[in-house]
Protein backbone atom coordinates (compact mmCIF):
# COMPACT_ATOMS: atom_id res chain seq x y z
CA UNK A 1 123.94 129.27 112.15
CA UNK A 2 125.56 126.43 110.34
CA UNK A 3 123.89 122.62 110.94
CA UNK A 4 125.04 119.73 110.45
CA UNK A 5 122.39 117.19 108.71
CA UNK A 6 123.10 112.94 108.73
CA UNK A 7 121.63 111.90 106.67
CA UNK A 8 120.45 114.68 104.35
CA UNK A 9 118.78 111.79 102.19
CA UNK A 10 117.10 110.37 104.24
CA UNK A 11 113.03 111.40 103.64
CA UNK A 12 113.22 113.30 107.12
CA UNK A 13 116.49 114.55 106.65
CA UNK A 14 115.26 116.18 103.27
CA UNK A 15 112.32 117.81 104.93
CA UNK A 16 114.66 118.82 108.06
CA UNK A 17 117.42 120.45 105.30
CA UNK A 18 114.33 122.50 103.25
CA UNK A 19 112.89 124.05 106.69
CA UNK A 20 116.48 124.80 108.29
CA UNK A 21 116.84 126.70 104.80
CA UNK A 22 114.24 128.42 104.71
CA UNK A 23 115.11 130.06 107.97
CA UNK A 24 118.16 131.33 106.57
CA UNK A 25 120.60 128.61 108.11
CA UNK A 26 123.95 127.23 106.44
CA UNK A 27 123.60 123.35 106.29
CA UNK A 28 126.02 120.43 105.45
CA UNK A 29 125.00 117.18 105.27
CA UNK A 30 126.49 113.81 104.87
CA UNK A 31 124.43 110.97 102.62
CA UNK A 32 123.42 107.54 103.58
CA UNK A 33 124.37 105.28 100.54
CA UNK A 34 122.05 102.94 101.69
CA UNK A 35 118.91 105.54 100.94
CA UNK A 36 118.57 106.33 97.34
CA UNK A 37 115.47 108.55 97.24
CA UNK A 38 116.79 111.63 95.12
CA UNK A 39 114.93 113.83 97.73
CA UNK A 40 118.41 115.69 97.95
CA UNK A 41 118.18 116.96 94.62
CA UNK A 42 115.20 119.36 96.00
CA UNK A 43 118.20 121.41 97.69
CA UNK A 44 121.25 120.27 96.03
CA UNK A 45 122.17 123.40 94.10
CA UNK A 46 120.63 126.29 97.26
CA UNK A 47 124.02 127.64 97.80
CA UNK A 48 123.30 127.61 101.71
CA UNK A 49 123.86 123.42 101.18
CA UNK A 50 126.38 121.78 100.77
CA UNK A 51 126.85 117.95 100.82
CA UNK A 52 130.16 116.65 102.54
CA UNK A 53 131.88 112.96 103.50
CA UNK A 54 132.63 113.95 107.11
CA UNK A 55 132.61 116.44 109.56
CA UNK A 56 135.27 118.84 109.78
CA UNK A 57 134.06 121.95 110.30
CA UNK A 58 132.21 123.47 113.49
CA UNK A 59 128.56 123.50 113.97
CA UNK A 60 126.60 124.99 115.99
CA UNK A 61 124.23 121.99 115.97
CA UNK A 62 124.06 118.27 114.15
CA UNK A 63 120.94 116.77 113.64
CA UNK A 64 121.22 112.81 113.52
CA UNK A 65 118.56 110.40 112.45
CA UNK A 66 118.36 107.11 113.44
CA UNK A 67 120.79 105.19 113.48
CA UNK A 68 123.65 107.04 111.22
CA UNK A 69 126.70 107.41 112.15
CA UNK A 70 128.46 110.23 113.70
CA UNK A 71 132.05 109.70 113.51
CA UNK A 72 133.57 112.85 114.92
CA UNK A 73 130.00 114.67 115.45
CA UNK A 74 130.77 115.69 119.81
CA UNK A 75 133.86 117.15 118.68
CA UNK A 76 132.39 119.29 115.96
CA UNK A 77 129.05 120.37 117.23
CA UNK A 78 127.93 122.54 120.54
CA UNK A 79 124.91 120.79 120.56
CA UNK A 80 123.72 117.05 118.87
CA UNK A 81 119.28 116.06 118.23
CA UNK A 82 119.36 112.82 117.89
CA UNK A 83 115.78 111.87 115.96
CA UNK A 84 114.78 108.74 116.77
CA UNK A 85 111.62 107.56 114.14
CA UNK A 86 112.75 103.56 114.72
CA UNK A 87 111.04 102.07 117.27
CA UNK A 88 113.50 99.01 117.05
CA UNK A 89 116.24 101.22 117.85
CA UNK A 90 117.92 101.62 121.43
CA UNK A 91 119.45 105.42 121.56
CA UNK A 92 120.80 106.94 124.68
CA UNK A 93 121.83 110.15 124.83
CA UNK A 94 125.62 109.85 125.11
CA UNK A 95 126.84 113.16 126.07
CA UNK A 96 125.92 116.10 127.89
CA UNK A 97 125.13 117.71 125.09
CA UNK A 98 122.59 115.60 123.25
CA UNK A 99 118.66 115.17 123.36
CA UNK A 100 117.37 112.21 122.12
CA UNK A 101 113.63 113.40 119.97
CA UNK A 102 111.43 110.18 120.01
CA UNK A 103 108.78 110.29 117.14
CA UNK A 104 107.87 106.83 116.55
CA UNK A 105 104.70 107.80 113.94
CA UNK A 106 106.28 110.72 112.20
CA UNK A 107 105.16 110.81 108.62
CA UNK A 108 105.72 113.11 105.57
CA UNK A 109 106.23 113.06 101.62
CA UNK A 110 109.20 110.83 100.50
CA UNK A 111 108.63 108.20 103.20
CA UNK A 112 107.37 104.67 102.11
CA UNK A 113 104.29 104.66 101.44
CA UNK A 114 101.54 102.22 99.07
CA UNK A 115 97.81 101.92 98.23
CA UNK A 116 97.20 99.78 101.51
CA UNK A 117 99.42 101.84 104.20
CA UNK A 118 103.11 103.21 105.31
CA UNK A 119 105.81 101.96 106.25
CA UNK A 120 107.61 102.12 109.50
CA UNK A 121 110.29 100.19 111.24
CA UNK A 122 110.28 97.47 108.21
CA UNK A 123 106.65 96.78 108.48
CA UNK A 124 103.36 97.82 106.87
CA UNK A 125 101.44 99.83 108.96
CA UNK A 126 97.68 99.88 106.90
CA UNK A 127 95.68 103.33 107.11
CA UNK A 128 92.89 101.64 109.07
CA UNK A 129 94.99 101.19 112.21
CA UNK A 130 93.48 103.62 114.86
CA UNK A 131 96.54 103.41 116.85
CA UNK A 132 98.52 104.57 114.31
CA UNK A 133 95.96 107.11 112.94
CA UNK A 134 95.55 108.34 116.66
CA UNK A 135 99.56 108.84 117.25
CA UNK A 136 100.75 109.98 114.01
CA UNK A 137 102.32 113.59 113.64
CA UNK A 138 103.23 114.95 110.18
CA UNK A 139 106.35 116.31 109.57
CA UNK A 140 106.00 120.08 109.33
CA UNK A 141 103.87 119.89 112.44
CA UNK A 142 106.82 118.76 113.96
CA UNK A 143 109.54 121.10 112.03
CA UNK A 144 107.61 124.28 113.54
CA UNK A 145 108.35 122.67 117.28
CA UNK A 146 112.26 121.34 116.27
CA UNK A 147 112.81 125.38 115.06
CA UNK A 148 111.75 126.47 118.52
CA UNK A 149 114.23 123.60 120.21
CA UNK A 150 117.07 124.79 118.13
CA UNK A 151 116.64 128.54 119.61
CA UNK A 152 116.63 127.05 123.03
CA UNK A 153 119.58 126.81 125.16
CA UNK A 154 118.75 123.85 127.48
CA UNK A 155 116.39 120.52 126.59
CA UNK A 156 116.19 117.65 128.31
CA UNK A 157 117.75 114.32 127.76
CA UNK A 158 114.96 112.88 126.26
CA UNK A 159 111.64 114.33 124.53
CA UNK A 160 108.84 111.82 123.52
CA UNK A 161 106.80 113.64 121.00
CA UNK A 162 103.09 112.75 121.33
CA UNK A 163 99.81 113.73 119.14
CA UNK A 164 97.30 115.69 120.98
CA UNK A 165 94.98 112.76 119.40
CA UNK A 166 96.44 109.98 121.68
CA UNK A 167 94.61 110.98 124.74
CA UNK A 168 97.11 110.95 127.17
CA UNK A 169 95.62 111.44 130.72
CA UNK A 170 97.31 114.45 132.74
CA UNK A 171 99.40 111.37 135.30
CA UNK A 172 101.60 110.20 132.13
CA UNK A 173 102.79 113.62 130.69
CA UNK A 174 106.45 114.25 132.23
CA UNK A 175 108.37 117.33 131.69
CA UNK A 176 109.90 115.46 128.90
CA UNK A 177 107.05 114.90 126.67
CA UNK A 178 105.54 117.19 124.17
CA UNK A 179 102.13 116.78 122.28
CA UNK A 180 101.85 118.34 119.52
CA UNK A 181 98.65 119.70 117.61
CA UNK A 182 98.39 117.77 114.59
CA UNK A 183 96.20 118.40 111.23
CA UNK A 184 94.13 115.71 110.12
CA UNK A 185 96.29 112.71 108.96
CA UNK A 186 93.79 111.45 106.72
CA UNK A 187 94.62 114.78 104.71
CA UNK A 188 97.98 114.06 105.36
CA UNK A 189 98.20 111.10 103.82
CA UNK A 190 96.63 112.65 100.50
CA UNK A 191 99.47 115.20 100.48
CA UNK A 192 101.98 112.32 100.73
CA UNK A 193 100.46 110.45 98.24
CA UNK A 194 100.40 113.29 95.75
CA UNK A 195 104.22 114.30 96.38
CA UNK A 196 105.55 111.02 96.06
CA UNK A 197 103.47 110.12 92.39
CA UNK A 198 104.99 113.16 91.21
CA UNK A 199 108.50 113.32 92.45
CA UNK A 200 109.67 109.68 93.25
């Protein structure tokens, strides 16, 4: 299966490239000058990757996060995940084709991160903020779940991804929300700390 990645620099688009290559898949991806994070280099030389200025070729999928942009992406690919991790950000789904994945409090290695708490959206989230501790999903936990909505054939329009931890009575989950079961992001957060003394 070949994927298209935008950006592959990006601190979720790293961890998006490493899992779609470890399940044996052919990825290009196209870089973000305005992310500098050297989280690429983890993959650069896997010859399954390869790093490209535009699409050209034909994919069977493109993966787009944020707000990137995808000049010539719903000609090239059967099907387009748009990740949406900014809460400032607006995205519709634009074509028949394309599921927008909401995860406003995704978190993983490489993102911003300090002594006092993360960053999201432009502003400093600290660790003692229950909402955020309550609604946060770490990235693998939600990599496992993305595999599974690659294999599928048909997702809806939109998919709000929710932690089991927010509490969500039965009346509010729709057909296009998912909760995930998350680890404990206290943990997390010591994992992410680690990985980013040692790497950035």
């Amino acid at each position: 299966m070949r994927i298209l990645v935008i950006p592959h620099n990006h601190w979720v688009g790293y961890h998006v490239v490493t899992k779609l290559l470890d399940e044996g898949c052919q990825v290009e991806g196209i870089r973000d000058a305005r992310n500098d994070t050297g989280l690429e280099d983890f993959f650069g030389r896997n010859s399954h990757f390869r790093e490209i200025d535009q699409a050209v070729n034909h994919y069977e999928l493109a993966i787009v996060i944020d707000d990137s942009a995808t000049k010539n992406i719903k000609e090239n690919a059967e099907k387009i995940f748009h990740i949406q991790t900014d809460t400032s950000l607006k995205i519709v789904p634009d074509n028949m084709n394309t599921s927008v994945i909401s995860v406003p409090y995704l978190i993983g290695e490489g993102m911003e991160i300090n002594e006092t708490g993360l960053v999201m959206d432009g502003r400093l989230i600290p660790y003692t903020d229950k909402d955020w501790e309550n609604n946060a999903i770490y990235i693998t936990d939600f990599l496992n779940v993305l595999i599974q909505w690659i294999k599928m054939t048909h997702l809806p329009k939109l998919i709000e991804v929710t932690s089991v931890n927010n509490n969500l009575t039965n009346t509010k989950v729709e057909k296009k929300q998912v909760l995930l079961e998350n680890r404990n992001i206290k943990e997390a957060i010591k994992t992410i700390k680690t990985f980013n003394k040692r790497f950035l």
